[in-house]
N, C-alpha and C. Protein backbone atom coordinates (compact mmCIF):
# COMPACT_ATOMS: atom_id res chain seq x y z
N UNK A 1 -18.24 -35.27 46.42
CA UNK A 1 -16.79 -35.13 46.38
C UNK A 1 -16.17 -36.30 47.15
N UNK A 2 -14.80 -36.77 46.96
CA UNK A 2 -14.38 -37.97 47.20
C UNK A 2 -13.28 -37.12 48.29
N UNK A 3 -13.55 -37.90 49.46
CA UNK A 3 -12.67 -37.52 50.99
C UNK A 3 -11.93 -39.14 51.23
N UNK A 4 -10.23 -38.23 51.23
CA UNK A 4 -9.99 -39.93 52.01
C UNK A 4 -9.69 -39.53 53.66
N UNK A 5 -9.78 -40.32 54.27
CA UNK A 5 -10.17 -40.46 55.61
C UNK A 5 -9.11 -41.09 55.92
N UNK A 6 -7.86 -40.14 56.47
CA UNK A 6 -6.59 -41.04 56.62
C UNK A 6 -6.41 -41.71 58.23
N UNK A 7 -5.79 -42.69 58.92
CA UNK A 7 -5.64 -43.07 59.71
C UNK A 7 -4.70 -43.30 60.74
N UNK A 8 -4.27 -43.11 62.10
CA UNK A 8 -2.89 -43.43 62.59
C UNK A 8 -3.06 -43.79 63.71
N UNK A 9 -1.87 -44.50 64.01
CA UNK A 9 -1.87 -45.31 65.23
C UNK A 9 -0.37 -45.48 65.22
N UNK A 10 -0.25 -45.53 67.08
CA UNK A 10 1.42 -45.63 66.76
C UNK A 10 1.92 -47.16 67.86
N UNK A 11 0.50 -48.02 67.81
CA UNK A 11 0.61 -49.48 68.57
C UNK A 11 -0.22 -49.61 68.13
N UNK A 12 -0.55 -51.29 68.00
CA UNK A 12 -1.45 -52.13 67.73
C UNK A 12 -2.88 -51.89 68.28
N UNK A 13 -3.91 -52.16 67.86
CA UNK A 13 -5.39 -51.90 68.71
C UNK A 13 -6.05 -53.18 68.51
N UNK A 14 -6.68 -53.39 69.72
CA UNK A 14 -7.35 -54.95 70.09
C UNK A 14 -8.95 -54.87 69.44
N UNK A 15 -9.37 -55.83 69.58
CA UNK A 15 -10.63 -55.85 69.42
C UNK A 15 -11.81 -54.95 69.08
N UNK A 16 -12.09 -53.93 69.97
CA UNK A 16 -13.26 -53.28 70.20
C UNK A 16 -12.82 -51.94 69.10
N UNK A 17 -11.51 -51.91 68.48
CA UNK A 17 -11.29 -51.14 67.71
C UNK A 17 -11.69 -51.41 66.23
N UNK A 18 -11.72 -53.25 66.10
CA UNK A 18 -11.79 -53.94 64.83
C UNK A 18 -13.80 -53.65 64.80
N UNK A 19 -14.41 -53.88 66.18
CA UNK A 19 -15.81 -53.61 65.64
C UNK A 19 -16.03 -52.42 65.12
N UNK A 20 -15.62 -51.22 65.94
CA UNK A 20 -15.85 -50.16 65.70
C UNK A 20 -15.77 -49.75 64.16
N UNK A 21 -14.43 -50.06 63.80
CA UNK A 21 -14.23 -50.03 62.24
C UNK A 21 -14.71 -50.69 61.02
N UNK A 22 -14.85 -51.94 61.30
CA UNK A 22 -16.31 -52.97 60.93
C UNK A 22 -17.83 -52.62 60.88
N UNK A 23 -18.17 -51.56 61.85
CA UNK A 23 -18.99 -51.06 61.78
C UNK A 23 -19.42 -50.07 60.64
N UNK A 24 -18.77 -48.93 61.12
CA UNK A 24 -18.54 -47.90 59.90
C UNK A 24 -18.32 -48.24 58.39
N UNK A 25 -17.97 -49.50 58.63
CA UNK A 25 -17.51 -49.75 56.78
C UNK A 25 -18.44 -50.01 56.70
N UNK A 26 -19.44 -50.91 57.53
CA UNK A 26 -20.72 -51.65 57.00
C UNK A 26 -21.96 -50.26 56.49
N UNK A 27 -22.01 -49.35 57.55
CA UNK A 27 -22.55 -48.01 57.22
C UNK A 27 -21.97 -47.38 55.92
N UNK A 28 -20.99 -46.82 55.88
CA UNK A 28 -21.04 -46.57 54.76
C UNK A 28 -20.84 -47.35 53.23
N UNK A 29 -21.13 -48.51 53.35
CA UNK A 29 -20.78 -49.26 52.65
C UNK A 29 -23.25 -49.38 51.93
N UNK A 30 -23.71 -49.57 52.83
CA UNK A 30 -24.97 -49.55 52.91
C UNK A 30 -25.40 -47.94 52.61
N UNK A 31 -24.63 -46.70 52.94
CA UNK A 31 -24.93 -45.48 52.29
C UNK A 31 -24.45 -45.23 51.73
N UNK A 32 -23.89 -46.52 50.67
CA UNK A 32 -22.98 -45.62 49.05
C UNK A 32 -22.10 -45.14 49.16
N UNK A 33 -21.67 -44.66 50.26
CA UNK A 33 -20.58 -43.54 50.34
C UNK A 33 -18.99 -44.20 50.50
N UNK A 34 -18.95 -45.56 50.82
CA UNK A 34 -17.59 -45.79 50.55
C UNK A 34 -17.38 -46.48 49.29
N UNK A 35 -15.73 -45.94 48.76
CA UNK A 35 -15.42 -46.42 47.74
C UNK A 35 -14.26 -47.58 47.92
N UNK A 36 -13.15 -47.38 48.74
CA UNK A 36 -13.02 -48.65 49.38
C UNK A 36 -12.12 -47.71 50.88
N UNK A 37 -12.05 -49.23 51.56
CA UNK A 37 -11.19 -49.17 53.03
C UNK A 37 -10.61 -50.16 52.89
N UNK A 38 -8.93 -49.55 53.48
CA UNK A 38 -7.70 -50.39 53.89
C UNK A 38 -7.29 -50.48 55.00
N UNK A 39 -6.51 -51.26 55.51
CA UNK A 39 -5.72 -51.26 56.55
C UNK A 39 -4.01 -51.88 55.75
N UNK A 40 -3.38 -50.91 56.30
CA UNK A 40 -1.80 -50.42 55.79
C UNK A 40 -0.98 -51.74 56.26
N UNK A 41 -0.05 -52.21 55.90
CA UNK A 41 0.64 -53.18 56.33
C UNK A 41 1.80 -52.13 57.38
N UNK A 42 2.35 -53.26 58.65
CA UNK A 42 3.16 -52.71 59.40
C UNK A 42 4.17 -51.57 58.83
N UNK A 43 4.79 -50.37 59.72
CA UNK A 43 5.70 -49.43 59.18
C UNK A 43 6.94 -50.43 58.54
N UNK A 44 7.41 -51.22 59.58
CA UNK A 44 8.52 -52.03 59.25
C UNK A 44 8.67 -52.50 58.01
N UNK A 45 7.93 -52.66 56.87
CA UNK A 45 7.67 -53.30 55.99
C UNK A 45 7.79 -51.97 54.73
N UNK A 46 8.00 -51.06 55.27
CA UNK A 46 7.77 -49.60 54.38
C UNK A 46 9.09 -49.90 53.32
N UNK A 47 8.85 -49.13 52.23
CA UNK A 47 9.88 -48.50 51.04
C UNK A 47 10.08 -47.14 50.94
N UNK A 48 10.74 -46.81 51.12
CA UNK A 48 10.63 -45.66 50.67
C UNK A 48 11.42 -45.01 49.56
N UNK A 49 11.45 -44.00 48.30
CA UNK A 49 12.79 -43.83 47.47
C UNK A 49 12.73 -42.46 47.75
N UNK A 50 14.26 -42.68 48.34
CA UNK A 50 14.56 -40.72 48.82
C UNK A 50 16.02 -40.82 47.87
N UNK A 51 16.04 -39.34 47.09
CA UNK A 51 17.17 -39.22 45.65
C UNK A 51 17.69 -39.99 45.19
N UNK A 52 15.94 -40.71 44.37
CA UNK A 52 16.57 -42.09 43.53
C UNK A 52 16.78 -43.70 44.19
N UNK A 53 16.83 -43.56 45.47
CA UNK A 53 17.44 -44.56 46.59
C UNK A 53 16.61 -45.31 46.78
N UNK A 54 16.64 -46.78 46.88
CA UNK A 54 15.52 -47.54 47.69
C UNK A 54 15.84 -47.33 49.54
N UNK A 55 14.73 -47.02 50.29
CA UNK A 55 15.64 -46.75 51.15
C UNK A 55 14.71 -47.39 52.36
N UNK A 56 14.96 -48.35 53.56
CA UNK A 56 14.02 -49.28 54.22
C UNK A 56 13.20 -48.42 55.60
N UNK A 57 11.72 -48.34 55.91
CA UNK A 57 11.63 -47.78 56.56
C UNK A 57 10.42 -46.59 56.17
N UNK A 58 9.70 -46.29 57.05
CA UNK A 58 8.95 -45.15 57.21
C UNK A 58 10.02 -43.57 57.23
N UNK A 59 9.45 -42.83 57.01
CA UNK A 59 10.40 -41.13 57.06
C UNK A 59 10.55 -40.89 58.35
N UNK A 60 11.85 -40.34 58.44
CA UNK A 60 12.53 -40.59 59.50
C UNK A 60 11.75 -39.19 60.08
N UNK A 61 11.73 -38.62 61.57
CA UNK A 61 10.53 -38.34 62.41
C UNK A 61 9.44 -38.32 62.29
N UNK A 62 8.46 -39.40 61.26
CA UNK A 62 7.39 -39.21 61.21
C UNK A 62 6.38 -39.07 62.67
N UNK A 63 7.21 -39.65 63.73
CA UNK A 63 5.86 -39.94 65.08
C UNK A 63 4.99 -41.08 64.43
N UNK A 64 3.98 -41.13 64.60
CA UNK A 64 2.95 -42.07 64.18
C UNK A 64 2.80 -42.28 63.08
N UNK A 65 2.19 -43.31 62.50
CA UNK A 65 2.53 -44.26 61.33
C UNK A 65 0.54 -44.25 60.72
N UNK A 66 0.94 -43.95 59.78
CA UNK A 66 -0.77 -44.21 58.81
C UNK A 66 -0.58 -45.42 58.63
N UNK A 67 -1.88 -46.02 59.23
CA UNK A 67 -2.59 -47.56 59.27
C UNK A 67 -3.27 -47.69 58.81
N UNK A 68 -4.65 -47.31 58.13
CA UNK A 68 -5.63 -47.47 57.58
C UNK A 68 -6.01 -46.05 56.70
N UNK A 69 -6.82 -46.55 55.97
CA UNK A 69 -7.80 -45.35 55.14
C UNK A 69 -8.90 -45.89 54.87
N UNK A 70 -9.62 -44.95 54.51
CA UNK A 70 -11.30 -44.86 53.79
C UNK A 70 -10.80 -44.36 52.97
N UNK A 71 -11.67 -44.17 51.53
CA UNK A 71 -11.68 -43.43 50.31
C UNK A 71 -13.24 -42.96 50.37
N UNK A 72 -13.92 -42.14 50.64
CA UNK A 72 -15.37 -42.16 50.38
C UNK A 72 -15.91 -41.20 49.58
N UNK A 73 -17.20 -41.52 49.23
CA UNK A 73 -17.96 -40.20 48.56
C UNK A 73 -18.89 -39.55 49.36
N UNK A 74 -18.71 -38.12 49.36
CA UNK A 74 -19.75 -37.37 50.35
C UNK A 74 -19.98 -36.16 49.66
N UNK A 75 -21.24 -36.11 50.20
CA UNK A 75 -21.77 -34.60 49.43
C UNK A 75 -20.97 -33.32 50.37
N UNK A 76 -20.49 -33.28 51.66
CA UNK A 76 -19.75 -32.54 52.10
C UNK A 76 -19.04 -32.93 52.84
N UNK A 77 -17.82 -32.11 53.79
CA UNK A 77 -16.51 -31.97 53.82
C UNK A 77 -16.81 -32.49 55.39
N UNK A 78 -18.41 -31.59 55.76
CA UNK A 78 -18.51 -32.16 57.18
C UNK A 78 -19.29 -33.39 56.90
N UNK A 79 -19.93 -34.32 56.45
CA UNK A 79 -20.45 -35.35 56.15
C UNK A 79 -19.37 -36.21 56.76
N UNK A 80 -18.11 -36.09 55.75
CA UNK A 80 -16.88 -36.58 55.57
C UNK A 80 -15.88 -37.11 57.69
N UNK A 81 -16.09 -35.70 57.82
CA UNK A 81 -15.58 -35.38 59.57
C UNK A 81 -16.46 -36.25 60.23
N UNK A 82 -17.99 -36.38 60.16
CA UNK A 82 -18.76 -36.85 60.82
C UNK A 82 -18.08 -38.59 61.08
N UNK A 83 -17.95 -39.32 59.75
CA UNK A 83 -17.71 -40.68 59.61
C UNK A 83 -16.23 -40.63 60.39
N UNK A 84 -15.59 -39.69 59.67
CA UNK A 84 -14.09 -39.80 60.50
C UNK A 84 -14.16 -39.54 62.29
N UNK A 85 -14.88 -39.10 62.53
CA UNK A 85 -15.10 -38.99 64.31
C UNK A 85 -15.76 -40.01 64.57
N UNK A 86 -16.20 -41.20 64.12
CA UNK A 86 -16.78 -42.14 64.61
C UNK A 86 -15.69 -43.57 64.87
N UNK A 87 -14.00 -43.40 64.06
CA UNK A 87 -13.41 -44.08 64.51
C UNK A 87 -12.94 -43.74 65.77
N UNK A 88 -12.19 -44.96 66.04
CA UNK A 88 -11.40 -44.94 68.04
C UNK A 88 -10.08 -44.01 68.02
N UNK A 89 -9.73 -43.78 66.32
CA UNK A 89 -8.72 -43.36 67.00
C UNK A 89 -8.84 -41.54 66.87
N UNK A 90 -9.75 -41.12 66.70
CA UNK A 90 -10.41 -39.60 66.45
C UNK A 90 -10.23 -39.37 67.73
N UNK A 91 -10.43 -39.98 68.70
CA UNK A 91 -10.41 -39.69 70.18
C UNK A 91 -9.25 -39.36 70.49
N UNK A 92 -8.20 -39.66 70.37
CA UNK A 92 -6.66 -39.52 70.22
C UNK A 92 -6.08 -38.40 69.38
N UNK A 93 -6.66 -37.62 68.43
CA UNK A 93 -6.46 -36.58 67.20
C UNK A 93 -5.63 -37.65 66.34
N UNK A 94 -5.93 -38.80 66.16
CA UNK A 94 -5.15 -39.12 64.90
C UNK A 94 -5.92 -39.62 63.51
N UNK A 95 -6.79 -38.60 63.09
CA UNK A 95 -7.26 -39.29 62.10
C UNK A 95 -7.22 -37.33 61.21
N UNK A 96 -7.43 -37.63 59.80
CA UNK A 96 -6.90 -36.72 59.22
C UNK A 96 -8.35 -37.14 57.62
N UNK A 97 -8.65 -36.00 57.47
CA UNK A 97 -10.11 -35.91 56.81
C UNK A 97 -9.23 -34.97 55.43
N UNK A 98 -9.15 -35.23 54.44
CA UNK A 98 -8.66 -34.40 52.82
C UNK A 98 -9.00 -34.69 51.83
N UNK A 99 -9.88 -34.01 51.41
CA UNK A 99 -10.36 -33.27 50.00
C UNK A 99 -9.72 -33.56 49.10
N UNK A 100 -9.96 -34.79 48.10
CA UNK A 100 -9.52 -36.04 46.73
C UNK A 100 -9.76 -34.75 45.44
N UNK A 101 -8.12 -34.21 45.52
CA UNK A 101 -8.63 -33.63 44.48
C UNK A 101 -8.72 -34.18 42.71
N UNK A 102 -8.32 -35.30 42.51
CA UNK A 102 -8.56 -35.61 41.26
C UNK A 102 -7.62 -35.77 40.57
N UNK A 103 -7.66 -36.51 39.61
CA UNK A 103 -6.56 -36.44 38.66
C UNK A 103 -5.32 -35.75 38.65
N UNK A 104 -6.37 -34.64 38.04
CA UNK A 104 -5.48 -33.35 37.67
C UNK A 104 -4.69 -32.88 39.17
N UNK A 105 -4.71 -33.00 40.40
CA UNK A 105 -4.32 -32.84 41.20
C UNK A 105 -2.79 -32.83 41.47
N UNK A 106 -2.26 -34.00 40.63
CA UNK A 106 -1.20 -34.16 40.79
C UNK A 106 0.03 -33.67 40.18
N UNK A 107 -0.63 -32.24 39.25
CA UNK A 107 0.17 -31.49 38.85
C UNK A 107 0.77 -30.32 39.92
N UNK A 108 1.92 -30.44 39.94
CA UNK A 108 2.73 -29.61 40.81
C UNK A 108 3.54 -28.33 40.54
């Protein structure tokens, strides 16, 4: 099953954050299991369309800002948690592990 592995941060992170994450891609990248990883361009740079509107900006009280993702494939949900607790910012509670439901998902 395909888990994306969402990410947040609400300041910049130096160095030892870029290995850490460098790392993990290289792992799962060597166990098949990733399908790809991003890193998000700054909030400042956001679009958003609220009723129709182009409107500048991240949603207004979001708190912290999604910076990165994984997309991966895992045979389970804790497989999935495992990789996501190995970033820096899991230490902080900001990382967020959800179940890709598919296509069809996006019927509402």
């Amino acid at each position: 099953m395909k888990y994306l592995i969402l990410i947040y941060r609400d300041q910049p992170t130096g160095e030892p954050c870029h290995e850490a994450h460098a790392a993990l891609t290289s792992d799962l990248a060597v166990g098949g299991e990733l399908i790809v990883a991003e890193t998000l361009a700054d909030p400042s740079q956001t679009k958003r369309v609220d009723a129709g509107t182009v409107v500048d900006g991240p949603l207004p009280g979001a708190g912290v800002q999604p910076a990165a993702f994984y997309l991966v494939e895992c045979e389970t949900l804790d497989c999935a948690i495992r990789h996501a607790a190995r970033t820096p910012e899991a230490a902080a509670g900001r990382v967020e592990v959800r179940p890709v439901l598919g296509r069809g998902g996006l019927e509402m």
